[in-house]
C-alpha atoms as a PDB file:
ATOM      1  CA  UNK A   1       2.041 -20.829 -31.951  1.00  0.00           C
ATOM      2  CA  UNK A   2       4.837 -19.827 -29.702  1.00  0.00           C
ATOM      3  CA  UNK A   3       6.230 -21.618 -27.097  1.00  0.00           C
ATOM      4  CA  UNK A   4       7.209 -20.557 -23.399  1.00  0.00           C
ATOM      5  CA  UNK A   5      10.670 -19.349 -24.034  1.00  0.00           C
ATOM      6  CA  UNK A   6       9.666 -17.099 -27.100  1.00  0.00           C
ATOM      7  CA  UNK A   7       6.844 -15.605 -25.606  1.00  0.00           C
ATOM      8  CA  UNK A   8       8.887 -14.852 -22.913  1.00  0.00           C
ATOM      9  CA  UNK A   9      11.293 -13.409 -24.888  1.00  0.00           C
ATOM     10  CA  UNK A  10       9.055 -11.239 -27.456  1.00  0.00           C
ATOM     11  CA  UNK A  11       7.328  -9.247 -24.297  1.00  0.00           C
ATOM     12  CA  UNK A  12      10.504  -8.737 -22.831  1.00  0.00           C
ATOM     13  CA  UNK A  13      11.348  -7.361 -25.557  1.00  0.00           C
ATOM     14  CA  UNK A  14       7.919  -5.102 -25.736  1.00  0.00           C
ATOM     15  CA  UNK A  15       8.489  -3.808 -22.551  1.00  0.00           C
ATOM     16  CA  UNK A  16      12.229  -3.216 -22.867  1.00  0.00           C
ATOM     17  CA  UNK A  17      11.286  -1.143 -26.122  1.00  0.00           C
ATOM     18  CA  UNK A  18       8.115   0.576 -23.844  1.00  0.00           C
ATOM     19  CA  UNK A  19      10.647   2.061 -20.856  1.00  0.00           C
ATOM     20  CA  UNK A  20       9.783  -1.034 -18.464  1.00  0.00           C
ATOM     21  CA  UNK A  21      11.961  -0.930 -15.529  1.00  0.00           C
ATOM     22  CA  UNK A  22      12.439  -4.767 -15.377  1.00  0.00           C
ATOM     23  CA  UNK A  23      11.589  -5.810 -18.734  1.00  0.00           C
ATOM     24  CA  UNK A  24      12.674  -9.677 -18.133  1.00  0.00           C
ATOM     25  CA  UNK A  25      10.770  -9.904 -14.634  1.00  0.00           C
ATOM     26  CA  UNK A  26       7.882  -8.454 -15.713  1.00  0.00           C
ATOM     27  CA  UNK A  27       7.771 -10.777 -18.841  1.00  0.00           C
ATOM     28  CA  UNK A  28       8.217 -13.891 -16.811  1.00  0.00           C
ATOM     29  CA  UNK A  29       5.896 -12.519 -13.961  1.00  0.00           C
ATOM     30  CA  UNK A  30       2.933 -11.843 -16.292  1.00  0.00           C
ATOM     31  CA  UNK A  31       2.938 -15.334 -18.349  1.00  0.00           C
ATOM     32  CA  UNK A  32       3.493 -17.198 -14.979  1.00  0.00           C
ATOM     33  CA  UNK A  33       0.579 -15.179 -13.749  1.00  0.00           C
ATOM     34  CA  UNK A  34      -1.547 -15.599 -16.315  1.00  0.00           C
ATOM     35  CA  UNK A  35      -0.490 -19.607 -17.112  1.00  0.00           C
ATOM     36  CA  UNK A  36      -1.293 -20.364 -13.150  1.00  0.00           C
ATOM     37  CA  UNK A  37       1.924 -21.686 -12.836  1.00  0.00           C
ATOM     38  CA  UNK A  38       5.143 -20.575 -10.226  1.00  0.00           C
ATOM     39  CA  UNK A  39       7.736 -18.372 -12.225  1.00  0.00           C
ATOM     40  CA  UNK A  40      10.444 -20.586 -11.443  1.00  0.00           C
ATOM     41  CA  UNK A  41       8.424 -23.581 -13.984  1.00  0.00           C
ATOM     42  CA  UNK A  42       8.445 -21.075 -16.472  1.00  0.00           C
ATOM     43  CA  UNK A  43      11.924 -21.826 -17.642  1.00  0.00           C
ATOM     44  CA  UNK A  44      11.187 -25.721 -17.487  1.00  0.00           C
ATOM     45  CA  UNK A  45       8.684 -25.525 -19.613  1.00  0.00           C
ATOM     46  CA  UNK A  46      10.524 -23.298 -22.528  1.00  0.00           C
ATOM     47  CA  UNK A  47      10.096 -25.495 -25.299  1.00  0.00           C
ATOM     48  CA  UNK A  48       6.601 -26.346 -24.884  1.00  0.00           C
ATOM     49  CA  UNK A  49       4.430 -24.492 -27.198  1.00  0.00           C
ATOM     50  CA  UNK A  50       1.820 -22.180 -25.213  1.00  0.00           C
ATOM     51  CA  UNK A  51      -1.939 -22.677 -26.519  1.00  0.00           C
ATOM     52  CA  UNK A  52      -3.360 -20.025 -28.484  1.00  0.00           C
ATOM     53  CA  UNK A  53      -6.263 -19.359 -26.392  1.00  0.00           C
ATOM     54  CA  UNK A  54      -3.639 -18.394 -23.716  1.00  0.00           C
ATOM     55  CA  UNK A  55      -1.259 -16.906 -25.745  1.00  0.00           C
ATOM     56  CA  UNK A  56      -3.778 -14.341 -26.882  1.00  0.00           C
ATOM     57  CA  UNK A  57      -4.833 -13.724 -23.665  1.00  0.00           C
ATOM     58  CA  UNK A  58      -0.757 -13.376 -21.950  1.00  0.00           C
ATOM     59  CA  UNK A  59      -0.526 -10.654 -25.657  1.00  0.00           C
ATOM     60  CA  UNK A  60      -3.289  -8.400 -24.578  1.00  0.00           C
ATOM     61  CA  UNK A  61      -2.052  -7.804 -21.221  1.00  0.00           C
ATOM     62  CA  UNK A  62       1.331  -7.965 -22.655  1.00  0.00           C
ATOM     63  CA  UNK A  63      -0.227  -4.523 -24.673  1.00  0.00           C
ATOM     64  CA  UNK A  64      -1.439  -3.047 -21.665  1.00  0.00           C
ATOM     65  CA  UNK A  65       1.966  -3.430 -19.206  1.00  0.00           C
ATOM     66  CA  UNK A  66       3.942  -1.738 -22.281  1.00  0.00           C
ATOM     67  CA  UNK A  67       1.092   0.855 -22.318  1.00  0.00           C
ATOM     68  CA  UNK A  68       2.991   1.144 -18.450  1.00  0.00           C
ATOM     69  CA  UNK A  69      -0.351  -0.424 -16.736  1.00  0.00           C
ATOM     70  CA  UNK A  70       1.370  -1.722 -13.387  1.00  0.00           C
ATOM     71  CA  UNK A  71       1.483  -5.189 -13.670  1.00  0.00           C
ATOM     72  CA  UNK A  72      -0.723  -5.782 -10.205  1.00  0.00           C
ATOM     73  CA  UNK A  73      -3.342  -3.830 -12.204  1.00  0.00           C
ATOM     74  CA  UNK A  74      -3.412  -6.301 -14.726  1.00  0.00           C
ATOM     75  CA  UNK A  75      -3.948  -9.345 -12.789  1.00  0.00           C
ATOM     76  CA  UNK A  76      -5.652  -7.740  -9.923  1.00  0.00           C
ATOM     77  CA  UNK A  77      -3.816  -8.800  -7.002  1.00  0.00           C
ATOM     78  CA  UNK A  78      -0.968  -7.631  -5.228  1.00  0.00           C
ATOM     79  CA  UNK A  79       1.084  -9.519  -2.291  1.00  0.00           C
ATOM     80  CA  UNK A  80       2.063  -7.675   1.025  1.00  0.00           C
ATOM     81  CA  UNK A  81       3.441  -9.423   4.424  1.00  0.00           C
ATOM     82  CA  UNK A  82       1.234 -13.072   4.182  1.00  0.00           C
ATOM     83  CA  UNK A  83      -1.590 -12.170   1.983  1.00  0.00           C
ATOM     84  CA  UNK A  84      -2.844 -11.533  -1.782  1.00  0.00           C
ATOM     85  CA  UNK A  85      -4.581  -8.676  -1.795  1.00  0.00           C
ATOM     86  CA  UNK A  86      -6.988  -7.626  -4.529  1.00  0.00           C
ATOM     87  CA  UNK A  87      -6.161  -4.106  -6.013  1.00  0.00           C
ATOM     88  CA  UNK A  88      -7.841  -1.926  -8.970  1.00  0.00           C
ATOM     89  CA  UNK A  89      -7.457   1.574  -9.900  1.00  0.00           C
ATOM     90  CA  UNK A  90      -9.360   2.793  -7.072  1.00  0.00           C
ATOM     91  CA  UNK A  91      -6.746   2.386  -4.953  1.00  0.00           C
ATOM     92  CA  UNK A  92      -2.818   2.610  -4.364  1.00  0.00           C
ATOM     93  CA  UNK A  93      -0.465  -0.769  -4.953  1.00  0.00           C
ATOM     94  CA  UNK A  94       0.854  -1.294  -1.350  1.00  0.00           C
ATOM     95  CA  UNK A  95       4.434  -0.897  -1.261  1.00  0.00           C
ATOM     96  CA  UNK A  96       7.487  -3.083   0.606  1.00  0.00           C
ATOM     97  CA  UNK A  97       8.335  -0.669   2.914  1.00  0.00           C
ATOM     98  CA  UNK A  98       4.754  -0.209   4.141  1.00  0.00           C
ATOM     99  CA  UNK A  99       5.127  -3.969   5.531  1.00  0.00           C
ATOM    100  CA  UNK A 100       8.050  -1.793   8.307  1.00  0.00           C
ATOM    101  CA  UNK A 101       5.180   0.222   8.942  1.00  0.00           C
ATOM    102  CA  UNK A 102       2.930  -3.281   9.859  1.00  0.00           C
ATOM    103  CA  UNK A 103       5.469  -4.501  11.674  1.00  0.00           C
ATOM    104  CA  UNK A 104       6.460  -2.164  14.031  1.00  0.00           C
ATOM    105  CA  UNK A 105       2.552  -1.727  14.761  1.00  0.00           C
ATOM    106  CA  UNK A 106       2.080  -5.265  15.359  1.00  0.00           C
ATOM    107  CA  UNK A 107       5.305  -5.395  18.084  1.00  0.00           C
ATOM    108  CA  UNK A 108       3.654  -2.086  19.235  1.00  0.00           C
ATOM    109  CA  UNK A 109      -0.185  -2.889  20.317  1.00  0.00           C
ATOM    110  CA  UNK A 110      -0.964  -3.930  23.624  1.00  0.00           C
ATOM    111  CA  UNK A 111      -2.952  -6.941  24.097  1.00  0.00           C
ATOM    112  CA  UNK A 112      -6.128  -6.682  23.505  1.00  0.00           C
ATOM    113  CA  UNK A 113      -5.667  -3.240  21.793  1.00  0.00           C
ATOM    114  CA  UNK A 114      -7.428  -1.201  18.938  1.00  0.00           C
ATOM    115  CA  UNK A 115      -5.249  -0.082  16.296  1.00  0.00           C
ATOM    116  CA  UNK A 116      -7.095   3.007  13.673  1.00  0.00           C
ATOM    117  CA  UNK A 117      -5.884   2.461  10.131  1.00  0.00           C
ATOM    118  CA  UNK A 118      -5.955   6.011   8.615  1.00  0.00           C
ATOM    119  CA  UNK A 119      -6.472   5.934   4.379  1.00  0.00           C
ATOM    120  CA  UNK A 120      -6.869   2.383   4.483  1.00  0.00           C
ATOM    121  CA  UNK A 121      -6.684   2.315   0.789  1.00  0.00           C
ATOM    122  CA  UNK A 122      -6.819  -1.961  -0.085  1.00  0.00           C
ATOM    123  CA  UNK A 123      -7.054  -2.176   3.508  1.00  0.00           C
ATOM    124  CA  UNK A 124      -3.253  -3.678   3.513  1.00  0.00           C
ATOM    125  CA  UNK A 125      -2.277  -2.009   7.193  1.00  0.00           C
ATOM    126  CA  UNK A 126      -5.449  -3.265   8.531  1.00  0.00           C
ATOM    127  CA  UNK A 127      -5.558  -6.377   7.545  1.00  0.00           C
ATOM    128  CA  UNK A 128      -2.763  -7.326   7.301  1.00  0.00           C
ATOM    129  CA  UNK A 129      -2.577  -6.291  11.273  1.00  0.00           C
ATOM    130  CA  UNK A 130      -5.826  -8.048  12.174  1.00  0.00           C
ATOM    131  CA  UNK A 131      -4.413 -11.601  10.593  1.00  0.00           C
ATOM    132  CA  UNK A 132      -1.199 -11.258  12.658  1.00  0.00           C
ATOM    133  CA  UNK A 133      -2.431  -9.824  15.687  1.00  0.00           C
ATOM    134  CA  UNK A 134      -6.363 -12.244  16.519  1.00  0.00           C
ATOM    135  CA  UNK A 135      -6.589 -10.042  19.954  1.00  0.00           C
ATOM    136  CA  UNK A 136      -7.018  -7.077  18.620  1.00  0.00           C
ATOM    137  CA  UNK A 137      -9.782  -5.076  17.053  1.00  0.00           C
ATOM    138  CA  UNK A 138      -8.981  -2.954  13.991  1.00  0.00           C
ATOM    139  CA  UNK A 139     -10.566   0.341  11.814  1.00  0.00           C
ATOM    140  CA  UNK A 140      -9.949   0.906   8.688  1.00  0.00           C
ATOM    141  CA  UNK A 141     -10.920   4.491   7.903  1.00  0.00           C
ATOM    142  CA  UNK A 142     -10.933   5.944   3.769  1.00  0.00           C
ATOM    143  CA  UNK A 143     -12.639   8.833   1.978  1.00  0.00           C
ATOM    144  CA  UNK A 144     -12.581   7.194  -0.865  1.00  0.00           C
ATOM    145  CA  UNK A 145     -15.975   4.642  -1.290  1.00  0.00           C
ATOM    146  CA  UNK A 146     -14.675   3.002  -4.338  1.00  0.00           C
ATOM    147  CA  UNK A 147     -11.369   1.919  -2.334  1.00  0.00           C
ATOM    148  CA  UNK A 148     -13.248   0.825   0.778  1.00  0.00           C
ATOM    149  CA  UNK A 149     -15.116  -1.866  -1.445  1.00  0.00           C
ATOM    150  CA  UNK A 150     -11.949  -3.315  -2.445  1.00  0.00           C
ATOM    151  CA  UNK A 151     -10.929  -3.449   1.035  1.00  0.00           C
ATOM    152  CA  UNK A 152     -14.259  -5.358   2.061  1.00  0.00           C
ATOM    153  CA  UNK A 153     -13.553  -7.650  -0.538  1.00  0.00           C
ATOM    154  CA  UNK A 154     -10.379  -7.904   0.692  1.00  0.00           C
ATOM    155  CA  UNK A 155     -11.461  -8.286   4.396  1.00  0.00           C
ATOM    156  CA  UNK A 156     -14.407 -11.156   3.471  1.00  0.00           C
ATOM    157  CA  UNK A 157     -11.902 -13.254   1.515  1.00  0.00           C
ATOM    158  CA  UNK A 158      -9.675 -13.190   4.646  1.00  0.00           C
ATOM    159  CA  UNK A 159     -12.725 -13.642   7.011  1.00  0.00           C
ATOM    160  CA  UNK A 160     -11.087 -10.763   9.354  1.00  0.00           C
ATOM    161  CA  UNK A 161     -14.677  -9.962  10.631  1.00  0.00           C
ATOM    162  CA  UNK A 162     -12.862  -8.042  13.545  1.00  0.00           C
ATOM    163  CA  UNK A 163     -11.733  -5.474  10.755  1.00  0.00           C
ATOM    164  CA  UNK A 164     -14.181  -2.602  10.670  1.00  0.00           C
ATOM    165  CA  UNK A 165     -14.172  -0.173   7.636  1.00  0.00           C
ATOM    166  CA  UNK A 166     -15.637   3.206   7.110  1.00  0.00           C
ATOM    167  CA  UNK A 167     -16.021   5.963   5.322  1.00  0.00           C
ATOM    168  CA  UNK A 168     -14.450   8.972   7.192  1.00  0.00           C
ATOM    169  CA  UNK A 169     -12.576  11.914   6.441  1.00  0.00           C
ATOM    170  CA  UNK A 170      -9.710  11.153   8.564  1.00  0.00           C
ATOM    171  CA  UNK A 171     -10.997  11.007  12.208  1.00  0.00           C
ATOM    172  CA  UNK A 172     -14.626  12.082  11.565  1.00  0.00           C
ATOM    173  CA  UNK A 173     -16.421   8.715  11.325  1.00  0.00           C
ATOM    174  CA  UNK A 174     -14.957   7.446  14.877  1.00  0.00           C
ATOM    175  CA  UNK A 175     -15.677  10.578  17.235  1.00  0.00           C
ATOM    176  CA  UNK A 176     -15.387   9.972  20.612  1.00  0.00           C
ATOM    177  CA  UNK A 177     -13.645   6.789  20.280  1.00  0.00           C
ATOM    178  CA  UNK A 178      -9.552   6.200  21.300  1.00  0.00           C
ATOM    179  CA  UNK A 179      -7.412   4.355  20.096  1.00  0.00           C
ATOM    180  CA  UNK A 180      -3.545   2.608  21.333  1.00  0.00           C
ATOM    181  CA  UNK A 181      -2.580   3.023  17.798  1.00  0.00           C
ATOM    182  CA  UNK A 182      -3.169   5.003  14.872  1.00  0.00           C
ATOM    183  CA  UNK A 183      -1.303   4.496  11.907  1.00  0.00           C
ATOM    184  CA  UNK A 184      -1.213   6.586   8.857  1.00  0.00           C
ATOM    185  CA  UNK A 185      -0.381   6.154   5.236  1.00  0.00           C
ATOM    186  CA  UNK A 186      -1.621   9.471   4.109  1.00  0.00           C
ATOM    187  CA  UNK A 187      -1.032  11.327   0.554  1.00  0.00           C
ATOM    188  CA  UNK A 188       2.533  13.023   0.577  1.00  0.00           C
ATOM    189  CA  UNK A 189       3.720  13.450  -3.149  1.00  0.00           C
ATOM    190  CA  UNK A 190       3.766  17.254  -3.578  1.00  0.00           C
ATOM    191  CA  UNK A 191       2.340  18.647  -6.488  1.00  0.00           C
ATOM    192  CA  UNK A 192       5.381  19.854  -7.846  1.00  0.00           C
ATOM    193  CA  UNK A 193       6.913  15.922  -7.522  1.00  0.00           C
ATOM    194  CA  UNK A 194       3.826  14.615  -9.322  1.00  0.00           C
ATOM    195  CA  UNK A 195       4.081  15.150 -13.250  1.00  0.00           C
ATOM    196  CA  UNK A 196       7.955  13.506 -12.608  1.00  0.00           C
ATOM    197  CA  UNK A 197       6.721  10.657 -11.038  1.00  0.00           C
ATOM    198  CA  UNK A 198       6.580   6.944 -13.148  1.00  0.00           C
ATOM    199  CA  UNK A 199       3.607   6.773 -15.632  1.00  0.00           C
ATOM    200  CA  UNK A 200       2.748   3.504 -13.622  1.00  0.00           C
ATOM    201  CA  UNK A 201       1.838   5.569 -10.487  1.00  0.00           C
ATOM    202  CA  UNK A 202       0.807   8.715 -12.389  1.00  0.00           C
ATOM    203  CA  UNK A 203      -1.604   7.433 -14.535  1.00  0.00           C
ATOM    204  CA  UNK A 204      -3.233   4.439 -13.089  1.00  0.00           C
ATOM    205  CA  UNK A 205      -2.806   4.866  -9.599  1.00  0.00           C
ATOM    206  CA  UNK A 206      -5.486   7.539  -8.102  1.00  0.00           C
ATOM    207  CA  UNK A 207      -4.126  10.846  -7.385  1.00  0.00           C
ATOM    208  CA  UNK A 208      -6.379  11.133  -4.260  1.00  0.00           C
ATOM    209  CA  UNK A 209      -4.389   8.674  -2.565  1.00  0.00           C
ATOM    210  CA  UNK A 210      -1.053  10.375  -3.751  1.00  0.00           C
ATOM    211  CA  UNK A 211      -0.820  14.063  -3.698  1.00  0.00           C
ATOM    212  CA  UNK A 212      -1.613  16.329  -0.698  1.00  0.00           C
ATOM    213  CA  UNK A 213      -1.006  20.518  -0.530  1.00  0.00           C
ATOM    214  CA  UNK A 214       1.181  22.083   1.923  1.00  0.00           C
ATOM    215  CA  UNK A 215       4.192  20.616   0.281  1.00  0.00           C
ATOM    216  CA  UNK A 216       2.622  17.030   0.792  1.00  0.00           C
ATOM    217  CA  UNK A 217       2.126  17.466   4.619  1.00  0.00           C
ATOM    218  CA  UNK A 218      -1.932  18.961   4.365  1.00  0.00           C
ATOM    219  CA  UNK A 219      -3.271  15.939   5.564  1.00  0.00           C
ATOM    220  CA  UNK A 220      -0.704  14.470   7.756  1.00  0.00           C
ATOM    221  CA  UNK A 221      -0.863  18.163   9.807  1.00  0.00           C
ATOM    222  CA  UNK A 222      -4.737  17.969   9.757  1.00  0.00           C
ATOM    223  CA  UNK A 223      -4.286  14.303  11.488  1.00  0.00           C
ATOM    224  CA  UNK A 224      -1.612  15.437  14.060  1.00  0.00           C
ATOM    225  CA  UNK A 225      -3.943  18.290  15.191  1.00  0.00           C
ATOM    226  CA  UNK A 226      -6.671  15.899  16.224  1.00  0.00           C
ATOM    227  CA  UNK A 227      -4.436  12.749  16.638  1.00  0.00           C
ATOM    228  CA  UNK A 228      -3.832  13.820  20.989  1.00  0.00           C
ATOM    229  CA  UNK A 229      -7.706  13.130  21.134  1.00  0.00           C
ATOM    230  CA  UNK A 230      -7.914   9.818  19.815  1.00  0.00           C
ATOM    231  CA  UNK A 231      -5.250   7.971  21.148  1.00  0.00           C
ATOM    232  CA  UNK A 232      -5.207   6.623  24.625  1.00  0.00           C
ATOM    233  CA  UNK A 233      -2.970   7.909  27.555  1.00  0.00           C
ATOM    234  CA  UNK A 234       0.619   6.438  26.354  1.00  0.00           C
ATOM    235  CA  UNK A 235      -1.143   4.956  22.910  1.00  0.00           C
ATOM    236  CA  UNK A 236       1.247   5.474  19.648  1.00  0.00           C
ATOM    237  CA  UNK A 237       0.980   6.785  16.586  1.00  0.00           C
ATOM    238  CA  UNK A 238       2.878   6.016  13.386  1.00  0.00           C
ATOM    239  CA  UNK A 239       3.198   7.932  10.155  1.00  0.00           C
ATOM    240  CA  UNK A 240       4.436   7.183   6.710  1.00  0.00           C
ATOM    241  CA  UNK A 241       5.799  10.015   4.648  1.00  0.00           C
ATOM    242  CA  UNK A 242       8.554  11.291   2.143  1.00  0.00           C
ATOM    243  CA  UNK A 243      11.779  11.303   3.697  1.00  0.00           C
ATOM    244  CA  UNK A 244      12.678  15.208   3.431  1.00  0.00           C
ATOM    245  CA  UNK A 245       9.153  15.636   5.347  1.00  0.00           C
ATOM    246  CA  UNK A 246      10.261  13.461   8.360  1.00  0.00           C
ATOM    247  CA  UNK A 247      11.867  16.638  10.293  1.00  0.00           C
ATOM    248  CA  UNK A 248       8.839  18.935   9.900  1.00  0.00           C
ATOM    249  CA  UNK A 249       6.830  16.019  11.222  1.00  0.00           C
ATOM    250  CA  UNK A 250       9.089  16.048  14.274  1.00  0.00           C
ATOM    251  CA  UNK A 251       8.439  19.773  14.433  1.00  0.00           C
ATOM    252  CA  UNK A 252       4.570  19.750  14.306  1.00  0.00           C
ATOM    253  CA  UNK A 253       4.468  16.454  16.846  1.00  0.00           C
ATOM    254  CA  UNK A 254       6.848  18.216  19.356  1.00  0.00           C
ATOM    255  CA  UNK A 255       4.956  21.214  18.946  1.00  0.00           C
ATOM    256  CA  UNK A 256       1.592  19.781  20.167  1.00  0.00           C
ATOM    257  CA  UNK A 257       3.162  19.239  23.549  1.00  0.00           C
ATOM    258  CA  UNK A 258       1.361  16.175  23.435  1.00  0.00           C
ATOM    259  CA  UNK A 259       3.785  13.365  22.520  1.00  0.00           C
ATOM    260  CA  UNK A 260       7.209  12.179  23.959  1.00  0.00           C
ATOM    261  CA  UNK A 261       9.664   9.651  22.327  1.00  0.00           C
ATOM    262  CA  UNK A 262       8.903  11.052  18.737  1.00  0.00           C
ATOM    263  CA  UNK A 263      11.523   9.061  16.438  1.00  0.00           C
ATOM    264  CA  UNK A 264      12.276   9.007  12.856  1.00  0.00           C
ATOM    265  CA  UNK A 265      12.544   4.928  11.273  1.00  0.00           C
ATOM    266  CA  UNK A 266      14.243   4.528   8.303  1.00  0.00           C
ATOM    267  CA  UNK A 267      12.814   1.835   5.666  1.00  0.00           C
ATOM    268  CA  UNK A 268      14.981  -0.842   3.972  1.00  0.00           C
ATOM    269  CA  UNK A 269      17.094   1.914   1.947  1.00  0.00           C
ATOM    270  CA  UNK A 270      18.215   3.429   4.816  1.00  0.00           C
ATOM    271  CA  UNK A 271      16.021   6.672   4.352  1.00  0.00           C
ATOM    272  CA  UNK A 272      13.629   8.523   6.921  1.00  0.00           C
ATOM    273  CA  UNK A 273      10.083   7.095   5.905  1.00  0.00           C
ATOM    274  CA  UNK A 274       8.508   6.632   9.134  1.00  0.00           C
ATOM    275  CA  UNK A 275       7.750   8.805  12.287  1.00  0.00           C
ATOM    276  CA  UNK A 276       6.514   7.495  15.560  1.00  0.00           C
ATOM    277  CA  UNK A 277       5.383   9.497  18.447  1.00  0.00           C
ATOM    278  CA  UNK A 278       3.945   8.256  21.753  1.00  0.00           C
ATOM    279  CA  UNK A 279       1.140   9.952  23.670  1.00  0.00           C
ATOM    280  CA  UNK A 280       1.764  11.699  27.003  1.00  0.00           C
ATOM    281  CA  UNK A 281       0.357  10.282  29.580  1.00  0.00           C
END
């Protein structure tokens, strides 16, 4: 029987050997996740040996994170802005820099609004949205099934019963209906970037929610062609995206004659992962 500190150290020391990126955090994250205890107690408890029921349980997901199975996979939650999120292989981990993305739509809405969540994925845009912002009504939209039962899960455990989700292939589920904010987190990795990218996101995370043709703009320019239609006179519109993309995007919003104050946001690195466009009108 091992106790706290050696466990820690032996699957730091697996996942330093397995190419881990943060062998140490990962390590501390997994036990504390797994123990049901903050991180930070980790370290007070050091010496105390860990029972073997648990330690057998912290080893086989130990196995599986230096297989490179991302660590929210294992435990099946992931946190963005104020909630815990459940997430499986059916759909994409949310990242940090999509909570810029959630912010700037929540200073955006007008009261009273209705915001359209395109590839709502865990529903992480959405809900997260609908917990900060009670006055306004949200759609989540996926073409995925599989991911838009995680997000109902998701949605029920947060009682958002404001959020609606559907199965749509981009704008086809919600004809006829407008919108003073979409806001898109569509596939962008190119096909050529794929085989390079981490085995954490290129073989557990689904490559429908990744990789798009067109050099990763064939469903962001399928959205922009219909997006005029379903916003309201002056509504916005918000895309994520890969930060060499950002100027086409510019390009293909300018072109629709459509939008006015198009800008590029950069995310916490400094780099061009967001464009904005408001609706004429």
């Amino acid at each position: 029987m091992s106790c706290f500190r050696e466990l820690r150290q032996q699957l730091a020391g697996m996942f330093l050997a397995a190419g881990v990126e943060t062998p140490a955090v990962d390590a501390e994250r997994l036990i504390a996740e797994i123990a049901g205890f903050p991180r930070a107690e980790l370290f007070l408890r050091g010496e105390e040996p860990v029972p073997e029921p648990l330690e057998r349980s912290i080893l086989r997901l130990a196995e599986r994170r230096a297989a490179r199975e991302p660590l929210q996979y294992l435990t099946g939650r992931a946190a963005f802005m104020d909630l815990e999120l459940e997430v499986n292989g059916d759909v994409l981990i949310p990242r940090p820099e999509t909570e810029l993305l959630v912010e700037w739509a929540v200073r955006h809405l007008p009261q009273g609004g209705a915001l359209l969540d395109l590839g709502t994925g865990s529903g992480a845009i959405a809900l997260s949205v609908a917990a900060m912002r009670p006055d306004v009504s949200v759609t989540g939209v996926d073409l995925s099934p599989a991911a838009l039962r995680v997000a109902e899960r998701n949605r029920r455990r947060y009682c958002l019963e404001r959020v609606r989700l559907l199965e749509s292939d981009l704008f086809s589920a919600v004809a006829g209906e407008k919108f003073d904010l979409v806001a898109a987190n569509l596939p962008y990795v190119t096909e050529e970037e794929y085989p390079a990218l981490s085995p954490e996101v290129r073989e557990f995370e689904p490559r429908l929610a990744l990789v798009a043709g067109d050099g990763g703009m064939a469903l962001i320019a399928r959205a922009v062609r219909d997006l005029a239609g379903f916003l309201t006179p002056g509504g916005r519109a918000i895309f994520e995206l890969s930060p060499p993309q950002a100027p086409r995007l510019e390009r293909m919003l300018a072109e629709t004659r459509a939008f006015a104050g198009i800008e590029v946001i950069q995310d916490y690195t400094r780099r061009d992962r967001f464009v904005a466009a408001r609706r004429n009108g």
